[in-house]
Protein backbone atom coordinates (compact mmCIF):
# COMPACT_ATOMS: atom_id res chain seq x y z
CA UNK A 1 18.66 37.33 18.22
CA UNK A 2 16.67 33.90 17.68
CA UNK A 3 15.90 32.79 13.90
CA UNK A 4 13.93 30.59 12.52
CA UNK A 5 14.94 27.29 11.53
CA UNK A 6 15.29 27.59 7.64
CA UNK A 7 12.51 25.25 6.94
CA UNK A 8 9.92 26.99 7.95
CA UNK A 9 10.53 29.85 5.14
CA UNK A 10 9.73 26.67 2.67
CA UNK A 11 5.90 25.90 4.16
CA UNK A 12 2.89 27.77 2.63
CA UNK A 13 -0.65 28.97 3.60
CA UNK A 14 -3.99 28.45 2.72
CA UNK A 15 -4.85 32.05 1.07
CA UNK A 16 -9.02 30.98 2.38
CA UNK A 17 -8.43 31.79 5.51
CA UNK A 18 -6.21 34.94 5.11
CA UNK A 19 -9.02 35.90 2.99
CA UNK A 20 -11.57 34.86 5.53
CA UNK A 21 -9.95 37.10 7.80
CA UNK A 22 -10.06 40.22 5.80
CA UNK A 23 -13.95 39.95 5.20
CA UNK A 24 -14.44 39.54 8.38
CA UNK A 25 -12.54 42.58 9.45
CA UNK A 26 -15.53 44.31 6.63
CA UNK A 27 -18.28 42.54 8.44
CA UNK A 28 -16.71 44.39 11.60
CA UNK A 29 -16.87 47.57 9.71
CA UNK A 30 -20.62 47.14 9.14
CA UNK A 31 -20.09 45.52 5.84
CA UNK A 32 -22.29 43.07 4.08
CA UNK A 33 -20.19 39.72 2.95
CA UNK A 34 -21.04 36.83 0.92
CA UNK A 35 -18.66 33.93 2.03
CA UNK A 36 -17.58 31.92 -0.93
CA UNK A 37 -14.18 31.34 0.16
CA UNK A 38 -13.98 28.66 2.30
CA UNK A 39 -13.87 24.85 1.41
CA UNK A 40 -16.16 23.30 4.08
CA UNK A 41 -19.89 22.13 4.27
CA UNK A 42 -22.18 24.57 5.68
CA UNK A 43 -24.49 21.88 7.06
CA UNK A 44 -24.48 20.25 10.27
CA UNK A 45 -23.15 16.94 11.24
CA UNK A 46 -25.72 14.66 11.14
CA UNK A 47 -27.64 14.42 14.70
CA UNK A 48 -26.53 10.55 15.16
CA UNK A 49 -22.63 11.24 14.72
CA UNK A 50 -23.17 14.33 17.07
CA UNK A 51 -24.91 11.58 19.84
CA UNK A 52 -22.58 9.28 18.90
CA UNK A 53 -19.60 11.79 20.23
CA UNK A 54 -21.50 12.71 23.27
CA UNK A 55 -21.67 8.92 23.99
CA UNK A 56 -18.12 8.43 24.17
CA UNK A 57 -17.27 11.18 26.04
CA UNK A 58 -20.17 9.85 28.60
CA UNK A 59 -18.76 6.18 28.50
CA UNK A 60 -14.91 7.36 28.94
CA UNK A 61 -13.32 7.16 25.37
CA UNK A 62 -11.45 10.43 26.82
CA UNK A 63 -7.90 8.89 27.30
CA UNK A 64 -5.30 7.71 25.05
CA UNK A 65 -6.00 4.98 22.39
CA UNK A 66 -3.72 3.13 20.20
CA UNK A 67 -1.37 5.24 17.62
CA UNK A 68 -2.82 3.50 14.60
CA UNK A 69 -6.60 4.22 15.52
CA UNK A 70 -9.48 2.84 16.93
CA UNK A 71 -9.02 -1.17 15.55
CA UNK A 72 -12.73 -0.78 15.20
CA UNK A 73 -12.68 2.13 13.29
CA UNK A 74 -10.13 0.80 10.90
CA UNK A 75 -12.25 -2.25 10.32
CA UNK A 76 -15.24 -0.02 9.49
CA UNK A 77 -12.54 1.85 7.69
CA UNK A 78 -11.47 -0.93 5.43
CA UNK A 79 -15.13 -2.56 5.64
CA UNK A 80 -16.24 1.46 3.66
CA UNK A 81 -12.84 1.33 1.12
CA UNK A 82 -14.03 -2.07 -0.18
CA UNK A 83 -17.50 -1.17 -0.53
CA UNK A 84 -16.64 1.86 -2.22
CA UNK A 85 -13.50 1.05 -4.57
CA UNK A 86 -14.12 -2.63 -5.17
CA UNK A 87 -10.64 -3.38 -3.49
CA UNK A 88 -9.92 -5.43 -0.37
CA UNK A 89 -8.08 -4.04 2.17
CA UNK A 90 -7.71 -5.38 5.29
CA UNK A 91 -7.57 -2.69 9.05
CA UNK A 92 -3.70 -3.61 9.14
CA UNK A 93 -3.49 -1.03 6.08
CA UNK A 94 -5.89 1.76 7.86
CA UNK A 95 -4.25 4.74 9.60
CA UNK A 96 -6.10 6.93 11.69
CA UNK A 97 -4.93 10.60 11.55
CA UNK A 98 -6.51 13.98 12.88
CA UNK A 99 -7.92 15.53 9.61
CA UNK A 100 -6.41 14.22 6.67
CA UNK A 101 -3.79 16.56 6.30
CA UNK A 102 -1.47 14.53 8.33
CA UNK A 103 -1.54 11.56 5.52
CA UNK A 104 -0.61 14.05 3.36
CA UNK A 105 2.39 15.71 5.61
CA UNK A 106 3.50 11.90 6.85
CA UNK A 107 3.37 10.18 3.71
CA UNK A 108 5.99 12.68 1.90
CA UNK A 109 8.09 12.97 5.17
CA UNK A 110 8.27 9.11 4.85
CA UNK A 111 8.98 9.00 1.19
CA UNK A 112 10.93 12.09 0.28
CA UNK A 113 14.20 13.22 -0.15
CA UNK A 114 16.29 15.92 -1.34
CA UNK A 115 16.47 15.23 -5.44
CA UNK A 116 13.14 14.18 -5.44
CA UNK A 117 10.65 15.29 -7.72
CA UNK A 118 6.33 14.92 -7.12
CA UNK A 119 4.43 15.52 -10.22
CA UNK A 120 1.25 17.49 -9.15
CA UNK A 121 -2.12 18.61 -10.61
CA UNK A 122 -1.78 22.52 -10.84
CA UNK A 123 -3.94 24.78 -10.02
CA UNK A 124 -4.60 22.33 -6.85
CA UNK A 125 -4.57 22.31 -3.57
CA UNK A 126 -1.60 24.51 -1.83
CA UNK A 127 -0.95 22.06 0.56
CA UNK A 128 0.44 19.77 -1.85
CA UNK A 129 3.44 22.16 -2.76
CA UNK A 130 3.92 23.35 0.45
CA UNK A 131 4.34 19.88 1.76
CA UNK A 132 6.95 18.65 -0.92
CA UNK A 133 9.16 21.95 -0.41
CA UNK A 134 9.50 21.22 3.27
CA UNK A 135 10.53 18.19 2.55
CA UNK A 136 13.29 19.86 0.34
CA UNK A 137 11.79 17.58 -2.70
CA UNK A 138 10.87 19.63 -6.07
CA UNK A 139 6.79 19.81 -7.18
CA UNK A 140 6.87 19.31 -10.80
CA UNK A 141 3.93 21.22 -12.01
CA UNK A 142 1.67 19.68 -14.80
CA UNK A 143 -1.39 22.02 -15.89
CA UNK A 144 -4.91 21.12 -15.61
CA UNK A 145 -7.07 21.93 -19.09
CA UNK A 146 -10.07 23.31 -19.05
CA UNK A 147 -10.96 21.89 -22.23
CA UNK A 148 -10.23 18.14 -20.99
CA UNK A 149 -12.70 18.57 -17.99
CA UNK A 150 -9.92 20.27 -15.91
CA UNK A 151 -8.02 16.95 -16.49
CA UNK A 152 -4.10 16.68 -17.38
CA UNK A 153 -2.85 16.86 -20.78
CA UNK A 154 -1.61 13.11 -20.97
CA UNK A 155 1.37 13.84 -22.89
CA UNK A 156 2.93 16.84 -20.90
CA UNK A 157 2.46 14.61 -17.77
CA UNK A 158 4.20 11.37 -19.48
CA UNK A 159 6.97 14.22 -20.49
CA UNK A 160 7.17 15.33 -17.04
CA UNK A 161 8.21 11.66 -15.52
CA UNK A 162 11.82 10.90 -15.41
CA UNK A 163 14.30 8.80 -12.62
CA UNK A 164 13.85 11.56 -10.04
CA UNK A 165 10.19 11.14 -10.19
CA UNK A 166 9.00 9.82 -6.70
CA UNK A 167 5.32 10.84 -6.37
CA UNK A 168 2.59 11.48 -8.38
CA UNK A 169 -0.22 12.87 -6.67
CA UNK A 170 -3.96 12.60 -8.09
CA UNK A 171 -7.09 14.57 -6.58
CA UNK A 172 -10.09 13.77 -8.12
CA UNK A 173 -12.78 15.50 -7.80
CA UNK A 174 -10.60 18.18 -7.70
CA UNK A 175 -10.19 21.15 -5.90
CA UNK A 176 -10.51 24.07 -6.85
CA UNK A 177 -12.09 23.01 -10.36
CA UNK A 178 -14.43 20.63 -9.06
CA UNK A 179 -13.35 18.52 -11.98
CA UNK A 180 -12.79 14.45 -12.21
CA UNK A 181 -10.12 12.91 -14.25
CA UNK A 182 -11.86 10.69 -16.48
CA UNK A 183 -11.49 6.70 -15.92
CA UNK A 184 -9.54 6.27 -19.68
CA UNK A 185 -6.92 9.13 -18.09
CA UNK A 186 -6.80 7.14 -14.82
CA UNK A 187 -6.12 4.17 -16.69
CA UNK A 188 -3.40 5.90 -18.92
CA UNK A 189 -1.66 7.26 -15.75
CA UNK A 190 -1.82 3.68 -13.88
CA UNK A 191 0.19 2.37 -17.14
CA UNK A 192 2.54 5.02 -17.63
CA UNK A 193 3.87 4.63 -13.99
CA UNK A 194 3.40 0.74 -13.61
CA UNK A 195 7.05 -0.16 -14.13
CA UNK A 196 8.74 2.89 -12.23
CA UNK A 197 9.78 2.91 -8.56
CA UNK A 198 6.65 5.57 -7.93
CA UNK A 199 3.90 6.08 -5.14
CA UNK A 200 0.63 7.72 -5.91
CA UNK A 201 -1.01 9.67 -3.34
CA UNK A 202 -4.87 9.73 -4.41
CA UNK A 203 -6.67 12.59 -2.70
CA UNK A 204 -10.03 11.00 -2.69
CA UNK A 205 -11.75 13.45 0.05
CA UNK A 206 -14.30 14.58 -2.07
CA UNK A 207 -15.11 11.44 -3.59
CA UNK A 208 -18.51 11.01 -2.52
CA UNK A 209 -19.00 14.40 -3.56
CA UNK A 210 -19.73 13.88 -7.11
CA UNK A 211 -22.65 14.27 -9.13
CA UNK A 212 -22.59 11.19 -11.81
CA UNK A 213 -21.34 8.42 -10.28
CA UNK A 214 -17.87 7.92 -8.41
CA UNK A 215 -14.47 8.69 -9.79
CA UNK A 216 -12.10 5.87 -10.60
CA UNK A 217 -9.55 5.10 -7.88
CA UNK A 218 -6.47 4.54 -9.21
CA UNK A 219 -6.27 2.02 -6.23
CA UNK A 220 -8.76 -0.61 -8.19
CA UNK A 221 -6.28 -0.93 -11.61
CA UNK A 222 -4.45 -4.14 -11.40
CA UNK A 223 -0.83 -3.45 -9.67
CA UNK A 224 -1.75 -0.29 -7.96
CA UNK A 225 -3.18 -0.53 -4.59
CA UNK A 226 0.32 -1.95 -3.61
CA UNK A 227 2.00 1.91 -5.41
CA UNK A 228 -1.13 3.75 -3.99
CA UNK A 229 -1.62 5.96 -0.77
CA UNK A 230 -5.59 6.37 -0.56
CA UNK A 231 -6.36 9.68 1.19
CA UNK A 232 -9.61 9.97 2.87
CA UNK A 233 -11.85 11.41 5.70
CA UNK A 234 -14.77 12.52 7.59
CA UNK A 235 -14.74 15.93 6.87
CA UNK A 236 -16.18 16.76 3.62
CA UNK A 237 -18.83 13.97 3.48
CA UNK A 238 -19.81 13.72 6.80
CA UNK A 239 -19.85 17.82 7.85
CA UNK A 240 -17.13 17.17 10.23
CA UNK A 241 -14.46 19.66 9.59
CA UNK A 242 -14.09 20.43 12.92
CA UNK A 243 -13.69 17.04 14.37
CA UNK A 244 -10.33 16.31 12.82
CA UNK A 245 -10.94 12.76 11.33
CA UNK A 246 -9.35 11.38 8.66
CA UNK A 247 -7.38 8.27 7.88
CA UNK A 248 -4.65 6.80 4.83
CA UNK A 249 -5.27 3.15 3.22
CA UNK A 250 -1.52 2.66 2.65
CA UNK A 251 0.98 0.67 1.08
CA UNK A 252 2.25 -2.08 4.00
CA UNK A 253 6.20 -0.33 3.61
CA UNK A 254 4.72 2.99 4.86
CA UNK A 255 2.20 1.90 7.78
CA UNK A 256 4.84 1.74 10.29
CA UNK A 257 6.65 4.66 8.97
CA UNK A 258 3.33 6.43 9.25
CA UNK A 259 2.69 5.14 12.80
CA UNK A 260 6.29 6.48 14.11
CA UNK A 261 5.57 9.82 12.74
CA UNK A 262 2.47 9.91 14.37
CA UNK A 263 3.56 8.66 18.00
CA UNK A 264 6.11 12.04 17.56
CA UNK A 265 3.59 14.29 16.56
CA UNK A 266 0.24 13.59 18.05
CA UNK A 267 0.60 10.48 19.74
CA UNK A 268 -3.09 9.08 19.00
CA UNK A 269 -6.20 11.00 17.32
CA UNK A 270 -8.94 11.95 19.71
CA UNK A 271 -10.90 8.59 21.41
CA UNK A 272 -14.45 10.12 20.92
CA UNK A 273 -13.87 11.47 17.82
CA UNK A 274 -13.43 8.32 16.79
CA UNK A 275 -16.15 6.49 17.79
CA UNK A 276 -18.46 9.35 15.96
CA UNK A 277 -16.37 8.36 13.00
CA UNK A 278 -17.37 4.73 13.67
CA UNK A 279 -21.06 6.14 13.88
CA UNK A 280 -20.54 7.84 10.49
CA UNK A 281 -19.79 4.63 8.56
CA UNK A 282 -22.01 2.09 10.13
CA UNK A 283 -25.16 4.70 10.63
CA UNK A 284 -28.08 5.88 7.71
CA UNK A 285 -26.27 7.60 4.61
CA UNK A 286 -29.21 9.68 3.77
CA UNK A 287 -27.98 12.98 5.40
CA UNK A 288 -24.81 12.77 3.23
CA UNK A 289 -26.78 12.14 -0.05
CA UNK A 290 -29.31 15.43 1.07
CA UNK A 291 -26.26 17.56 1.40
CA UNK A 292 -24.89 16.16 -2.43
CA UNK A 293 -28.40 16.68 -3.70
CA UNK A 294 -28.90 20.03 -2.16
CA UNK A 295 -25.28 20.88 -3.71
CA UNK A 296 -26.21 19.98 -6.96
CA UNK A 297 -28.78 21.49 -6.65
CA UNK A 298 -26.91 24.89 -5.61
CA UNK A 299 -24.69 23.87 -8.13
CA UNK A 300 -27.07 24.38 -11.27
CA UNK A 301 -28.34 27.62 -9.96
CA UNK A 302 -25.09 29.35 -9.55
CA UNK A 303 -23.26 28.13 -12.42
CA UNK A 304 -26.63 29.27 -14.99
CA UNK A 305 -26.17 32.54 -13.22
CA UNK A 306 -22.13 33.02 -13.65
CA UNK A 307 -22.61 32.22 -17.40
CA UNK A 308 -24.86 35.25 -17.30
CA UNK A 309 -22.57 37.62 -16.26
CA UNK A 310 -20.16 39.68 -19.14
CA UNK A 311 -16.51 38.02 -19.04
CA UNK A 312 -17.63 34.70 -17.35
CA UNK A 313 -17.67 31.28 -18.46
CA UNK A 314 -17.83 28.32 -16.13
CA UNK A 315 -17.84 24.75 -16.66
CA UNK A 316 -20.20 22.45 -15.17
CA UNK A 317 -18.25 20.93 -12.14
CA UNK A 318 -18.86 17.01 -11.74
CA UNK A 319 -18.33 17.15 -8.19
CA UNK A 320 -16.69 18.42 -4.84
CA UNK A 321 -18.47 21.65 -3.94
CA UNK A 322 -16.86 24.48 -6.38
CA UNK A 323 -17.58 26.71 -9.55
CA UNK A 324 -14.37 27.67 -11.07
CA UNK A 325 -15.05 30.02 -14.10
CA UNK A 326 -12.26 31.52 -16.42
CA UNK A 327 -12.75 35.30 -16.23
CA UNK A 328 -10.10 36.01 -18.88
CA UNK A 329 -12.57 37.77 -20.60
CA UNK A 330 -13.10 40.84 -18.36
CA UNK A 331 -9.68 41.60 -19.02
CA UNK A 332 -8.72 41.36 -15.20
CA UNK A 333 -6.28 39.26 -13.62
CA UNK A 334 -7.49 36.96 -10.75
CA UNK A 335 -6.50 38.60 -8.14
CA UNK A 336 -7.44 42.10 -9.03
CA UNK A 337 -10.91 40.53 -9.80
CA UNK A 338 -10.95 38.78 -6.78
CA UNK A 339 -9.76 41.57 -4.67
CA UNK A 340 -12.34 43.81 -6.41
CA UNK A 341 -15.31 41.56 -5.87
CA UNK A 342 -14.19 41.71 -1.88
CA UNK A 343 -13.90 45.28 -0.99
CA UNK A 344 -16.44 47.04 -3.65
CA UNK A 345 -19.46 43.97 -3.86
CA UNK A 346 -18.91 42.40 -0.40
CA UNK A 347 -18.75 38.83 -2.09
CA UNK A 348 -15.79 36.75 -0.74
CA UNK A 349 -14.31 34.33 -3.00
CA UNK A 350 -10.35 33.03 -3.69
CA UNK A 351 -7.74 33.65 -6.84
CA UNK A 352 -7.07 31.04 -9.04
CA UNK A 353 -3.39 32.04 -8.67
CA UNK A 354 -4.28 31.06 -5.21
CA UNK A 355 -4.11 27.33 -5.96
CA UNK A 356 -1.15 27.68 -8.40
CA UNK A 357 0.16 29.50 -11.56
CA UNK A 358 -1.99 27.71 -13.91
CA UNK A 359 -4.93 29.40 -11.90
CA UNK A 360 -3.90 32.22 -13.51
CA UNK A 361 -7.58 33.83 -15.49
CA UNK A 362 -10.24 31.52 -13.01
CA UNK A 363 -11.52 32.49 -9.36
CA UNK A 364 -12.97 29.66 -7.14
CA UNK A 365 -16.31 30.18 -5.21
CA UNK A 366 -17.22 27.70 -2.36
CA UNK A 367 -20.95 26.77 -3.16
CA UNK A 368 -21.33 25.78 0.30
CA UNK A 369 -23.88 28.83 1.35
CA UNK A 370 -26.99 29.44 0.88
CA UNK A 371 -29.23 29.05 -2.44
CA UNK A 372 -30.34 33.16 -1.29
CA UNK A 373 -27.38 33.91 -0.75
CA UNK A 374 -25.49 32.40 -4.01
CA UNK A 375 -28.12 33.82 -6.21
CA UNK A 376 -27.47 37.27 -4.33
CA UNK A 377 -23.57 37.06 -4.95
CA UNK A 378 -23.99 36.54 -8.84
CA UNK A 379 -26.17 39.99 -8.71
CA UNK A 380 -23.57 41.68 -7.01
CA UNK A 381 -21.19 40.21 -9.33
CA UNK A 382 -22.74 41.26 -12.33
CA UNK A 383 -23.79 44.55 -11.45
CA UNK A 384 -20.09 45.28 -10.29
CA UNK A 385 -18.59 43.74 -13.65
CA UNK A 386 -21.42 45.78 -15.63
């Protein structure tokens, strides 16, 4: 009988959509859901991206274009990263992926080998470990603290660097906490790793997301745009999840690599896709900073309301579009509580454990709904915790 290659026992999931999946098998038994599980934007893309993609598909950008990306998009590309992060980077550095994912998957395919060792933020993003197991390397877990903003513990992470360490991967602001490693921790980190033969992938996807002023890229510290893989896309900011557009600011040793991996896999990202993405950075910014607004806004509301409810106690997330409370309190583990606030008061929302063992005591709820609808789910909450 056929088997499966061995490697693909080593790759993970995203427990949001298997959790999607069974509320929507309750909505199909007449039940009444909340979703607060999945991490995208519930707006629309803004109307001039959408023309933007009907354009090219009008004027012909329906066939192949070059592996790298659209040379115009990486200009505007590098054009937004030096706005942004006060570095200068030129479209030579820019690669063009579908989603962002794919900087993510290439990037450790390129760098990683058996032996290898990636320190990563945990709880975080599954992804992340999934990624370095395929690659047979070893995720070195170091614990985010609640008490430091959801930030690392500075010494457990210098103790966790060694020879074998090949990675160190940064996300900031974070998901699931929302959190954003301060800019003294940044620095800390940039010095601690300065001298070693170590490449930082900085998840920066929810950058723009934040809610007093941008996060320090790690990229801007003297010495580390040259050690630093800038992840980055369309999909958060821009309310383009479904478009698959994102794009890596690398390191000149891995453009090629990346480019290679690419031409294997996908051969090019989509052609109009890419001149909506063009649209995106060179078009009017206000219906990004509505959607921040109106999620800060949610934000406020929803977090006031947890911290109402017996057992809960949530920080104040500085950006990306998440409450993350620690429940320990109600004296139920995550995923019983999570489970429980699913199948008995119809609001959808994801583990901690989900994201990692140091999850362990916190659920994450997407704010990305409704302001009705988010002050409905902490009612249900509460009255099913009372």
């Amino acid at each position: 009988m056929t088997r499966l290659a061995d490697r693909i026992s080593r790759l993970g999931v995203e427990s949001a959509f298997d959790v999607l999946v069974r509320a929507k098998t309750l909505e199909a038994q007449g039940r009444n859901i909340i979703h607060l599980e999945i991490g995208e934007p519930d707006f629309a893309t803004p109307e001039h991206i959408v023309e933007a993609g009907k354009r090219a598909l009008d004027e012909g950008w329906t066939h192949y274009g070059p592996t790298q990306g659209d040379p115009e998009l990486r200009a505007a590309i590098a054009a937004h990263v030096a706005a942004t992060r006060g570095v200068e980077v030129g479209p030579d550095r820019v690669c063009v992926t579908p989603g962002a994912k794919p900087i993510l998957f290439f990037c450790m395919l390129a760098l990683l080998e058996e032996g290898d060792e990636v320190i990563c933020p945990n709880p975080s993003f599954p992804i992340y470990e999934s990624m370095i197991r395929f690659c047979r390397a070893t995720p070195v877990s170091v614990p985010l603290v609640e008490q430091r903003g959801f930030s690392f513990d500075l010494n457990i992470f210098r103790g966790a660097l060694n020879d074998r360490t090949r990675m160190v991967i940064l996300n900031s602001p974070h998901n699931p906490t929302g959190g954003v490693i301060p800019p003294d921790d940044v620095r800390a980190i940039a010095e601690m790793i300065a001298d070693r033969d170590i490449v930082v992938l900085s998840d920066e996807i929810y950058s723009r997301i934040c809610f007093d002023g941008r996060p320090l890229s790690i990229a801007t510290l003297p010495g580390m745009l040259e050690k630093t893989i800038i992840l980055d896309g369309f999909s958060k900011i821009y309310a383009m999840t479904g478009w698959r557009l994102g794009y890596g600011v690398l390191p000149p040793l891995l453009v090629d690599a990346v480019n290679k991996l690419m031409v294997n896999s996908n051969s090019c990202t989509a052609s109009f896709t890419q001149r909506a993405g063009i649209a995106a950075l060179r078009g009017p910014q206000d219906a990004p900073q509505r959607m921040v607004e109106e999620f800060r806004r949610r934000r406020d509301a929803f977090v006031a309301g947890l911290n109402t409810i017996p057992g809960f106690c949530c920080a104040l997330p500085p950006g990306a579009f998440y409450a993350f409370p620690n429940i320990t309190a109600t004296g139920r583990t995550s995923r019983d509580l999570a489970d429980a606030l699913l199948n008995e008061a119809g609001v959808a929302c994801l583990s901690g454990t989900a994201f990692g063992e140091y999850g362990e005591g916190y659920l994450r709820f997407s704010i990305a709904n409704s302001m009705e609808n988010l002050l409905e789910a902490v009612e249900r909450i509460r009255r099913f915790v009372s």
